[in-house]
C-alpha atoms as a PDB file:
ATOM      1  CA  UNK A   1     -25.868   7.435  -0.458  1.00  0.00           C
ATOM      2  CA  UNK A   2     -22.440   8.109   0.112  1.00  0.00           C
ATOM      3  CA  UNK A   3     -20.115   6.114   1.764  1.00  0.00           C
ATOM      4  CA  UNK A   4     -18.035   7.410   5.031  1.00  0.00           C
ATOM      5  CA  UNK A   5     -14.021   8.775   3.689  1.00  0.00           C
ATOM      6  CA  UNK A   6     -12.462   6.287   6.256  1.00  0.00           C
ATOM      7  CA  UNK A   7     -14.291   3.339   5.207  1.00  0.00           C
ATOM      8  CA  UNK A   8     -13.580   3.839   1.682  1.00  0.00           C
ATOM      9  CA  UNK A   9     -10.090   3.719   2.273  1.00  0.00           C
ATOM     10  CA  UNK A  10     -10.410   0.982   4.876  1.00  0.00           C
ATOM     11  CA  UNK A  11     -12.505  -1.252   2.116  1.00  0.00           C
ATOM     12  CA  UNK A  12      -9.353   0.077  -0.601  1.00  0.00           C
ATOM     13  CA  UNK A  13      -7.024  -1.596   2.002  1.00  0.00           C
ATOM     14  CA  UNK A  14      -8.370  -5.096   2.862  1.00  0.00           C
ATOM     15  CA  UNK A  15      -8.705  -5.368  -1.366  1.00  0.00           C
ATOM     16  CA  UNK A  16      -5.391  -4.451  -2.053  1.00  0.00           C
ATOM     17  CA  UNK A  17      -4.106  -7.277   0.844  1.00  0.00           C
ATOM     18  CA  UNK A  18      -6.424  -9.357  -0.475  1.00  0.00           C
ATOM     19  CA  UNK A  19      -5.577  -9.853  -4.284  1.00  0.00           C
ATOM     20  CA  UNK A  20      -2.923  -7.606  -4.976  1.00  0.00           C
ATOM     21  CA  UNK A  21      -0.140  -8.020  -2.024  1.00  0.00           C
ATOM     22  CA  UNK A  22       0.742 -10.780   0.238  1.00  0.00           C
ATOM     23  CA  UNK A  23      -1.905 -11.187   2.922  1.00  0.00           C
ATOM     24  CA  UNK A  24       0.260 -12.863   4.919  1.00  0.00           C
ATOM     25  CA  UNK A  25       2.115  -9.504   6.160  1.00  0.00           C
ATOM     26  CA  UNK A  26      -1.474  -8.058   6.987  1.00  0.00           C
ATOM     27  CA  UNK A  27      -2.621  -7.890  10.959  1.00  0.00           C
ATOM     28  CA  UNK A  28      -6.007  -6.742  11.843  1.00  0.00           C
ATOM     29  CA  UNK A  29      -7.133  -5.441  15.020  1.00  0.00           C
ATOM     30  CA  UNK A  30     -11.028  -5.250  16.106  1.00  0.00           C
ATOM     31  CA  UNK A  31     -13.256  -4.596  18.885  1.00  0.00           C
ATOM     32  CA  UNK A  32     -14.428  -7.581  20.525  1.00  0.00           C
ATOM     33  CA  UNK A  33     -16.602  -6.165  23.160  1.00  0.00           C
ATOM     34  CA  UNK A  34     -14.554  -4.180  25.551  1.00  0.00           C
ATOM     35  CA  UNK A  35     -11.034  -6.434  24.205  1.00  0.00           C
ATOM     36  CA  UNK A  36      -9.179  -5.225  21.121  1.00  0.00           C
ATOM     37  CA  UNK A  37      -8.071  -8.573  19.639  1.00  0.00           C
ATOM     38  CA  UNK A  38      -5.123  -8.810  16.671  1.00  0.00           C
ATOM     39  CA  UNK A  39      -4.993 -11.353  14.740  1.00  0.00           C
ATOM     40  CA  UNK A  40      -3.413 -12.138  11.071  1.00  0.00           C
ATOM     41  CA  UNK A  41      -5.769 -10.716   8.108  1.00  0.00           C
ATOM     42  CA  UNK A  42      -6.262 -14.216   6.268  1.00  0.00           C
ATOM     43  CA  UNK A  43      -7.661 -15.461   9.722  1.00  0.00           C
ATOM     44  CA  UNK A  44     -10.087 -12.682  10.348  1.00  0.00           C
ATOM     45  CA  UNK A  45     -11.745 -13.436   6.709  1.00  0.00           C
ATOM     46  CA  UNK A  46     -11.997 -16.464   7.969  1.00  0.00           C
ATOM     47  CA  UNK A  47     -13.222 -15.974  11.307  1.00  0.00           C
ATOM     48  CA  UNK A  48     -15.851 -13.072  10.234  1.00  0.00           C
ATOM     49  CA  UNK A  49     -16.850 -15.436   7.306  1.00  0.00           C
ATOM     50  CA  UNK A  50     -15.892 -12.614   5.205  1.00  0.00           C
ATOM     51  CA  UNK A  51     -16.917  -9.653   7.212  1.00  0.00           C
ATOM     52  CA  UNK A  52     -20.453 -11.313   8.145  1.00  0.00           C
ATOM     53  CA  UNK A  53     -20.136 -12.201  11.518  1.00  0.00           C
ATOM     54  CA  UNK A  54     -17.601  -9.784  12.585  1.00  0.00           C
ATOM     55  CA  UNK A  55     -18.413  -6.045  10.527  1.00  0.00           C
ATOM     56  CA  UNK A  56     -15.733  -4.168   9.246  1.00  0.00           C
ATOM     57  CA  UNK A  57     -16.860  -1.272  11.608  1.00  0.00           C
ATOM     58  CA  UNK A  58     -15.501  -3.188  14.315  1.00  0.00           C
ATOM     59  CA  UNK A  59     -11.802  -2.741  12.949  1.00  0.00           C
ATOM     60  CA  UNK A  60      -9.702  -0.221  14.329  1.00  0.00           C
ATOM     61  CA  UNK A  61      -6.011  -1.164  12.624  1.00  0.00           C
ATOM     62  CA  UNK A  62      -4.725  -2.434  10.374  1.00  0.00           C
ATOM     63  CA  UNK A  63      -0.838  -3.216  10.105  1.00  0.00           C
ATOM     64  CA  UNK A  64       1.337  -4.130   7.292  1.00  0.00           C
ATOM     65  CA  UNK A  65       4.139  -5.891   9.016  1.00  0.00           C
ATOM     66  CA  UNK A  66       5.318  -3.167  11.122  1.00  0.00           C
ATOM     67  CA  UNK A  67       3.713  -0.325  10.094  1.00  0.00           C
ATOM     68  CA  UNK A  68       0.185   1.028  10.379  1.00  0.00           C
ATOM     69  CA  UNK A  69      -1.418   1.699   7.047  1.00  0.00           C
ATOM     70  CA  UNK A  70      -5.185   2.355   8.814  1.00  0.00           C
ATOM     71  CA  UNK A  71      -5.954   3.456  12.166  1.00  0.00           C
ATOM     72  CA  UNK A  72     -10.051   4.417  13.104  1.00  0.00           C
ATOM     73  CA  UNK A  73      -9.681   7.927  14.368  1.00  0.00           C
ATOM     74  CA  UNK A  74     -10.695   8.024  18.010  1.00  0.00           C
ATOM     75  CA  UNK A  75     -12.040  11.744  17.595  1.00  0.00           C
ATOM     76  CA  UNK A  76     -16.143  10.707  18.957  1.00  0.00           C
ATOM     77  CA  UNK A  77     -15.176   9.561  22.292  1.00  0.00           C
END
């Protein structure tokens, strides 16, 4: 089975922020029923109980202080 391109890269993101770069520049922003709520990267780990509770599906940003380094594409609306 083959994983999805954008998740991939997605999954290569939130490892690098985790264990390679400071996490502490990362902000995440996710679905939350019809709300998109952003919150700092370390507290979403935390809050999804490490993508459990909250799926990584549900992310549609990501952004390294000021700049975007993943955005969902919006193309299937």
């Amino acid at each position: 089975m083959r994983k999805k391109k954008g998740k991939g890269k997605l999954v290569e993101i939130l490892s690098k922020a985790r264990f390679y770069d400071d996490i502490a520049l990362y902000q995440v922003s996710y679905r939350d029923f019809d709300n998109i709520v952003t919150i700092p990267l370390k507290e979403f780990i935390l809050l999804s109980s490490s993508f459990e509770l909250i799926p990584i599906s549900r992310i549609v940003e990501i952004k390294k202080g000021t700049t975007v380094v993943y955005s969902k594409s919006t193309t299937n609306s």
